[in-house]
N, C-alpha and C. Protein backbone atom coordinates (compact mmCIF):
# COMPACT_ATOMS: atom_id res chain seq x y z
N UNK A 1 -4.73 11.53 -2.21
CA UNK A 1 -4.30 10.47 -3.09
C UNK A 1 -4.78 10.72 -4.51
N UNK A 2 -6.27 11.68 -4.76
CA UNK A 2 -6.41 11.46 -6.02
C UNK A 2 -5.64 12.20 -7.11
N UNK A 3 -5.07 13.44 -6.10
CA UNK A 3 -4.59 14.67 -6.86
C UNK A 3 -3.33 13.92 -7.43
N UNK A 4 -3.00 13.33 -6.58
CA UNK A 4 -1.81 12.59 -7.10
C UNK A 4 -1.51 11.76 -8.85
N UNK A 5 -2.61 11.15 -8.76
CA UNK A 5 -3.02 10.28 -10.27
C UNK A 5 -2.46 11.10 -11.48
N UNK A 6 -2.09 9.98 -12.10
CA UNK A 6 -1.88 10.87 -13.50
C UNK A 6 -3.35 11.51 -14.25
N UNK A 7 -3.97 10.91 -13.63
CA UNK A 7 -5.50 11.14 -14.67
C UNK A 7 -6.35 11.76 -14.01
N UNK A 8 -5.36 12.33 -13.18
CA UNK A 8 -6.65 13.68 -11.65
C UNK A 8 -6.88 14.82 -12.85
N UNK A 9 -8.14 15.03 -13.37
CA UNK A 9 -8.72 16.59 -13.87
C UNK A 9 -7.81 17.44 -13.87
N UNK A 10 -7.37 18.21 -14.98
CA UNK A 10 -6.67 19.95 -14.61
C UNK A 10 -7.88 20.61 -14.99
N UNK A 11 -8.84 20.30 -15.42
CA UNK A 11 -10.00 21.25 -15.40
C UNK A 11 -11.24 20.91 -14.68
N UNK A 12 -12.28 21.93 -14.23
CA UNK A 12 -13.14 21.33 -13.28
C UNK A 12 -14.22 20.58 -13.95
N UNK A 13 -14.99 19.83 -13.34
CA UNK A 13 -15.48 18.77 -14.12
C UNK A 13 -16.64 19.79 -14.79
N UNK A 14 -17.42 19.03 -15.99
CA UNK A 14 -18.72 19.82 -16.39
C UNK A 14 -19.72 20.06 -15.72
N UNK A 15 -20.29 18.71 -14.53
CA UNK A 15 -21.24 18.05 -14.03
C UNK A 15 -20.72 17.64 -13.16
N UNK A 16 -22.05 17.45 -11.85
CA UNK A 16 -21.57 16.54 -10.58
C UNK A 16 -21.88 15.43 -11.24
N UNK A 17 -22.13 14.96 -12.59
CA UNK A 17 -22.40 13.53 -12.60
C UNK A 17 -21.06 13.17 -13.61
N UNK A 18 -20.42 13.95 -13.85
CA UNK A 18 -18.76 13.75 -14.29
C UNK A 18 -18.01 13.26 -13.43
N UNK A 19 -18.09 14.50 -12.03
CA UNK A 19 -17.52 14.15 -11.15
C UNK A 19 -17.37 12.91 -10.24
N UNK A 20 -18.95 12.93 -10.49
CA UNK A 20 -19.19 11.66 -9.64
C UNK A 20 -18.38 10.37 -10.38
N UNK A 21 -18.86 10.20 -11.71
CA UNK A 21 -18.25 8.73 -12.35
C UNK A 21 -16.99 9.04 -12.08
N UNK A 22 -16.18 10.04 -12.56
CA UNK A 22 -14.89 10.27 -12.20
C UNK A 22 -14.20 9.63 -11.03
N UNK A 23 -14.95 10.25 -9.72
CA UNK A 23 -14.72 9.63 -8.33
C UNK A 23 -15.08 7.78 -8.35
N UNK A 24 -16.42 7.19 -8.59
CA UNK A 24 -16.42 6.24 -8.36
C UNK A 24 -15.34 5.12 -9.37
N UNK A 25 -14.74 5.60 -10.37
CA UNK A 25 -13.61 4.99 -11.15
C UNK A 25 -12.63 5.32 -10.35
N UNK A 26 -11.98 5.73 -9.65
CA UNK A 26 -11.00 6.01 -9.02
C UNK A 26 -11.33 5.38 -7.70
N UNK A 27 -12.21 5.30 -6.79
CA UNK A 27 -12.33 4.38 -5.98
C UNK A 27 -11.94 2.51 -6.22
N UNK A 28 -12.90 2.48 -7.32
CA UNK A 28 -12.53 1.29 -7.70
C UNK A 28 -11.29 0.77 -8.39
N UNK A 29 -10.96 1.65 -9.20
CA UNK A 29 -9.17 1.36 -9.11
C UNK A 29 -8.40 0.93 -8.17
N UNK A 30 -8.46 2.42 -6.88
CA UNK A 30 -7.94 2.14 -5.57
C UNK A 30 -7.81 0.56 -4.59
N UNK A 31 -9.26 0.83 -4.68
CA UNK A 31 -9.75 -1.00 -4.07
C UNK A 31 -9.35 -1.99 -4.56
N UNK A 32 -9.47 -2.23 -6.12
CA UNK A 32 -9.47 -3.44 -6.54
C UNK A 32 -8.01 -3.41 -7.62
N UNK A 33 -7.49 -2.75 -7.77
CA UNK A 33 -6.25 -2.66 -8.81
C UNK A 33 -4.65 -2.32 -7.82
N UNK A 34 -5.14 -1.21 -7.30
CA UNK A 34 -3.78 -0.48 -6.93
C UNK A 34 -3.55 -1.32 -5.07
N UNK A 35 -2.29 -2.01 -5.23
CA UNK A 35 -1.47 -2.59 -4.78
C UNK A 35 -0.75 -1.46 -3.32
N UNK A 36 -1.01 -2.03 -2.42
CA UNK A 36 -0.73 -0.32 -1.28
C UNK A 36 0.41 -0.57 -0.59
N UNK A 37 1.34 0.00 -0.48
CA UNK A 37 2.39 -0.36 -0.19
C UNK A 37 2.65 -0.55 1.68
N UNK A 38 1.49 0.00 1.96
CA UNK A 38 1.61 0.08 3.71
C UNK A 38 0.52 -1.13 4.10
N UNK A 39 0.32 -2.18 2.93
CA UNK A 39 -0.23 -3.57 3.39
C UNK A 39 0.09 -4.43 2.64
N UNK A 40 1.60 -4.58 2.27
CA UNK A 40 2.38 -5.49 1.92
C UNK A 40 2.08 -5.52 0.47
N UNK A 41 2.09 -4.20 -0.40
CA UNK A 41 1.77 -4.79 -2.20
C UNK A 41 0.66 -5.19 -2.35
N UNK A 42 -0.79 -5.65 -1.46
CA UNK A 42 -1.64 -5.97 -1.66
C UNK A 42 -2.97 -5.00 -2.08
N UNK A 43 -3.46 -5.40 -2.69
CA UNK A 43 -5.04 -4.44 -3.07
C UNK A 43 -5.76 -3.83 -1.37
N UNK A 44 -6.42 -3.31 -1.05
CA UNK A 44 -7.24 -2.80 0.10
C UNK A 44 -8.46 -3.80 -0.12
N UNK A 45 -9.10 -4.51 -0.95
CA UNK A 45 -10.01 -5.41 -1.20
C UNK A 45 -9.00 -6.66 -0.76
N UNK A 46 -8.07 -6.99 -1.03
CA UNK A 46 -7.51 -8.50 -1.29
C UNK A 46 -7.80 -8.33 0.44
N UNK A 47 -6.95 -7.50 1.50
CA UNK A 47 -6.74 -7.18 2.86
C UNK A 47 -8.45 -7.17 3.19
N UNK A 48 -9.20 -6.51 2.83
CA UNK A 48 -10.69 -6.36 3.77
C UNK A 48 -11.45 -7.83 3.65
N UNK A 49 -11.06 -8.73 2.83
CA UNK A 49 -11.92 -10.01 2.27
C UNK A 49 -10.61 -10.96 2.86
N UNK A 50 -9.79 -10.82 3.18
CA UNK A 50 -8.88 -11.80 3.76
C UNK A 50 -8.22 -12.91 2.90
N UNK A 51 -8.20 -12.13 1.29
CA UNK A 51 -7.26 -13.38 0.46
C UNK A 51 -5.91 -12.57 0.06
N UNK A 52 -5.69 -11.43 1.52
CA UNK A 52 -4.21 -11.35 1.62
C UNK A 52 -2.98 -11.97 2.18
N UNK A 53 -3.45 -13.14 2.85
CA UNK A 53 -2.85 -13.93 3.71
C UNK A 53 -2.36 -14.88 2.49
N UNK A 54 -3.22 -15.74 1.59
CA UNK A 54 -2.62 -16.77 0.77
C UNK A 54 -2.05 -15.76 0.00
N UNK A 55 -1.90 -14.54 -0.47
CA UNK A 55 -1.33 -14.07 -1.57
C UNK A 55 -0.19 -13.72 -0.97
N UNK A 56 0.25 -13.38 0.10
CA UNK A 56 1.71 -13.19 0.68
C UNK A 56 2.39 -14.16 0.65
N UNK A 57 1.27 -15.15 1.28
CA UNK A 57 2.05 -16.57 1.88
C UNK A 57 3.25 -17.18 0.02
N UNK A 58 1.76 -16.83 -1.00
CA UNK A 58 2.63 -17.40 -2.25
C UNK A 58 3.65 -16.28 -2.60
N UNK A 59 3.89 -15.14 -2.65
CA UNK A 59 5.39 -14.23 -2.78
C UNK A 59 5.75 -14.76 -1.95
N UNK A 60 6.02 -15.31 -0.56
CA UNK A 60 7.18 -15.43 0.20
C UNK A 60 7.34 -16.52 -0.18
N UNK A 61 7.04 -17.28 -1.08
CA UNK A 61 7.80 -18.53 -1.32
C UNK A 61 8.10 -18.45 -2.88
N UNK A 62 7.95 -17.58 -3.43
CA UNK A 62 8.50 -17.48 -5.10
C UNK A 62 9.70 -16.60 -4.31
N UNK A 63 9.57 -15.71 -3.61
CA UNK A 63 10.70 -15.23 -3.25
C UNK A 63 12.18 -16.06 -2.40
N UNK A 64 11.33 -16.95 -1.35
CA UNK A 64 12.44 -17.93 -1.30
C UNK A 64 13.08 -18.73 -2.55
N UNK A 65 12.15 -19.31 -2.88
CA UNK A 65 12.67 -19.81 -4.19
C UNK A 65 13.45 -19.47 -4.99
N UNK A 66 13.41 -18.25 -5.20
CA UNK A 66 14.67 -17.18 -6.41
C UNK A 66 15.74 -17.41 -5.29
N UNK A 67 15.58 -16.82 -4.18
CA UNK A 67 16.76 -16.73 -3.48
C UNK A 67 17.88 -17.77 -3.74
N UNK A 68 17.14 -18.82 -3.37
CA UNK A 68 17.52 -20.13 -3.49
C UNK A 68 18.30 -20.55 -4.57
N UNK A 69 17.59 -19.92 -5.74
CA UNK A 69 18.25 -20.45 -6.97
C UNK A 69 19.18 -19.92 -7.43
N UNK A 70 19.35 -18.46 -6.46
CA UNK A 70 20.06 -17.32 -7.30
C UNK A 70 20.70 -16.37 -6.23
N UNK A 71 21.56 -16.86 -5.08
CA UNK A 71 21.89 -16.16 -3.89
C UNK A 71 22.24 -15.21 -4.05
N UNK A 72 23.23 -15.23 -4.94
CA UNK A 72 24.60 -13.90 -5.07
C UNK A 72 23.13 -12.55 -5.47
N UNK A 73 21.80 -12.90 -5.95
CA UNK A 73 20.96 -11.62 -6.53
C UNK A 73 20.91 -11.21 -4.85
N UNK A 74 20.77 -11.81 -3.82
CA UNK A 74 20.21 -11.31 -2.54
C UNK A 74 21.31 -10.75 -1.86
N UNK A 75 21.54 -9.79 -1.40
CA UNK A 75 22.68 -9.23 -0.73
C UNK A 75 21.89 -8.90 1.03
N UNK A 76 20.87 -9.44 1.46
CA UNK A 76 20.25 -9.29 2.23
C UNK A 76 19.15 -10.29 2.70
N UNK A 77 18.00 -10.13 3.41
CA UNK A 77 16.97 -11.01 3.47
C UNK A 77 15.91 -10.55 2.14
N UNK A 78 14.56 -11.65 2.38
CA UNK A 78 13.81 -11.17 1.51
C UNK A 78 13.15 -10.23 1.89
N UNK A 79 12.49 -9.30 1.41
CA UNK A 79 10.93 -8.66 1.87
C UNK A 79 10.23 -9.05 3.20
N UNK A 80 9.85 -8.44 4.31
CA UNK A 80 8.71 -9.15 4.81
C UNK A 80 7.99 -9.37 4.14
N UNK A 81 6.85 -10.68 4.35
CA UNK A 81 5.64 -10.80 3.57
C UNK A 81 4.46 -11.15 4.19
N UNK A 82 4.69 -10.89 5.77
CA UNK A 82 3.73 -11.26 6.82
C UNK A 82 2.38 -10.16 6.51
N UNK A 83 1.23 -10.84 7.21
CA UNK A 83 0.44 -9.99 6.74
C UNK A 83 0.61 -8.82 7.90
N UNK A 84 -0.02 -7.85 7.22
CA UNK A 84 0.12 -6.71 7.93
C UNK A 84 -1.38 -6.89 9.06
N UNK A 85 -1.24 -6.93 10.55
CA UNK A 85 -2.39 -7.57 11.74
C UNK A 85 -3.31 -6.37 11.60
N UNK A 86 -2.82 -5.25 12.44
CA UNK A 86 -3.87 -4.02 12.31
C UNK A 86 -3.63 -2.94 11.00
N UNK A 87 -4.72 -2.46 10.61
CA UNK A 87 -4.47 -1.37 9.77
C UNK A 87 -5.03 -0.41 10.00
N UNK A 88 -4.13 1.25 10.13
CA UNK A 88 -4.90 2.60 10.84
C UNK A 88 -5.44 3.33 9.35
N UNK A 89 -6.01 4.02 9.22
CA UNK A 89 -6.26 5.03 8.58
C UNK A 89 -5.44 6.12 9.08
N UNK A 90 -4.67 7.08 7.85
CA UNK A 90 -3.73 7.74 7.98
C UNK A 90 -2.88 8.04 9.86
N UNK A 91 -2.01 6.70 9.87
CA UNK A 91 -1.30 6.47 10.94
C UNK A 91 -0.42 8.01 11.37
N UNK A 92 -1.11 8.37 12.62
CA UNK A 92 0.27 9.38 13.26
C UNK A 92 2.15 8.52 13.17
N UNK A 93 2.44 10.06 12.47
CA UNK A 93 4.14 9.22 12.59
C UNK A 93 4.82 9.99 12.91
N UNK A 94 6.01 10.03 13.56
CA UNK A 94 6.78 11.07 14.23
C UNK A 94 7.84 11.38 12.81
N UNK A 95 8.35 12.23 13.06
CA UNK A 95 9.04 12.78 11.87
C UNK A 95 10.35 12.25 12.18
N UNK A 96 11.42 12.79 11.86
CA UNK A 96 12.91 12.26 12.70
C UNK A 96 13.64 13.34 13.20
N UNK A 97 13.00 13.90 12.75
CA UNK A 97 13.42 15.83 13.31
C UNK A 97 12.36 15.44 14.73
N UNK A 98 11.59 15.24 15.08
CA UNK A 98 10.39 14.95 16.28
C UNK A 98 11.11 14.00 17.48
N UNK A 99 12.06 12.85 16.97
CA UNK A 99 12.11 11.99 18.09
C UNK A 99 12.93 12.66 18.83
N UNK A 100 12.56 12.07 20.01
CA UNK A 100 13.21 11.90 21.57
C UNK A 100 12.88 13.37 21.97
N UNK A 101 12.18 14.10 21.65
CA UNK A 101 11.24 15.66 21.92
C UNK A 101 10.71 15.23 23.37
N UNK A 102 9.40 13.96 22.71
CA UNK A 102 8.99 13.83 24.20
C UNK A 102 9.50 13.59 25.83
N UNK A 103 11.07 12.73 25.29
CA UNK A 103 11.66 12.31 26.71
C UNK A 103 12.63 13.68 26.91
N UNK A 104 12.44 14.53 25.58
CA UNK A 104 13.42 15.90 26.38
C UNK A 104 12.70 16.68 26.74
N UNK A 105 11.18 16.53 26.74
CA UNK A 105 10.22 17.69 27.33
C UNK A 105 10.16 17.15 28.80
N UNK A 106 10.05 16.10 28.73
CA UNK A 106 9.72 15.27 30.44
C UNK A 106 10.46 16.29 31.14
């Protein structure tokens, strides 16, 4: 994830104590800023402290609400906005090239 950032180093740091602040700013971004898309738009802090539940609960009702006011924008339902129950650390996923492998190996 960090290599990813626009602001990941192209050069190696000077110091492990570069590195280090480097890393602990980017943690805390992660946690408390950046919004994760595999727990509903929410922070990883909002989800571990449990004030991801009222913060869904209020998008799913600004989102009804637009709907409401403004159908023809929805050509579909809204978003889920349920909270997300369990969360894995990097979840196994089958590819789509992968399915039905296992019931053709049986």
């Amino acid at each position: 994830t960090m290599k990813y950032r626009p602001e990941y180093p192209s050069r190696p740091f000077a110091t492990e104590q570069d590195a280090q602040k480097w890393v602990d700013a980017f943690v805390h971004w992660y946690n408390t800023e950046h919004l994760h898309s595999e727990i509903r738009f929410v922070t990883p802090d909002d989800r571990h402290y449990g004030r991801d539940t009222a913060k869904l609960k209020n998008r799913k009702n600004v989102y009804e609400q637009a709907r409401e006011k403004n159908p023809e924008r929805w050509a579909r339902q809204i978003r889920n906005w349920t909270p997300i129950e369990i969360v894995r650390l990097n979840p196994e996923r089958k590819r789509p090239s992968e399915e039905g492998l296992k019931s053709e190996a049986a």
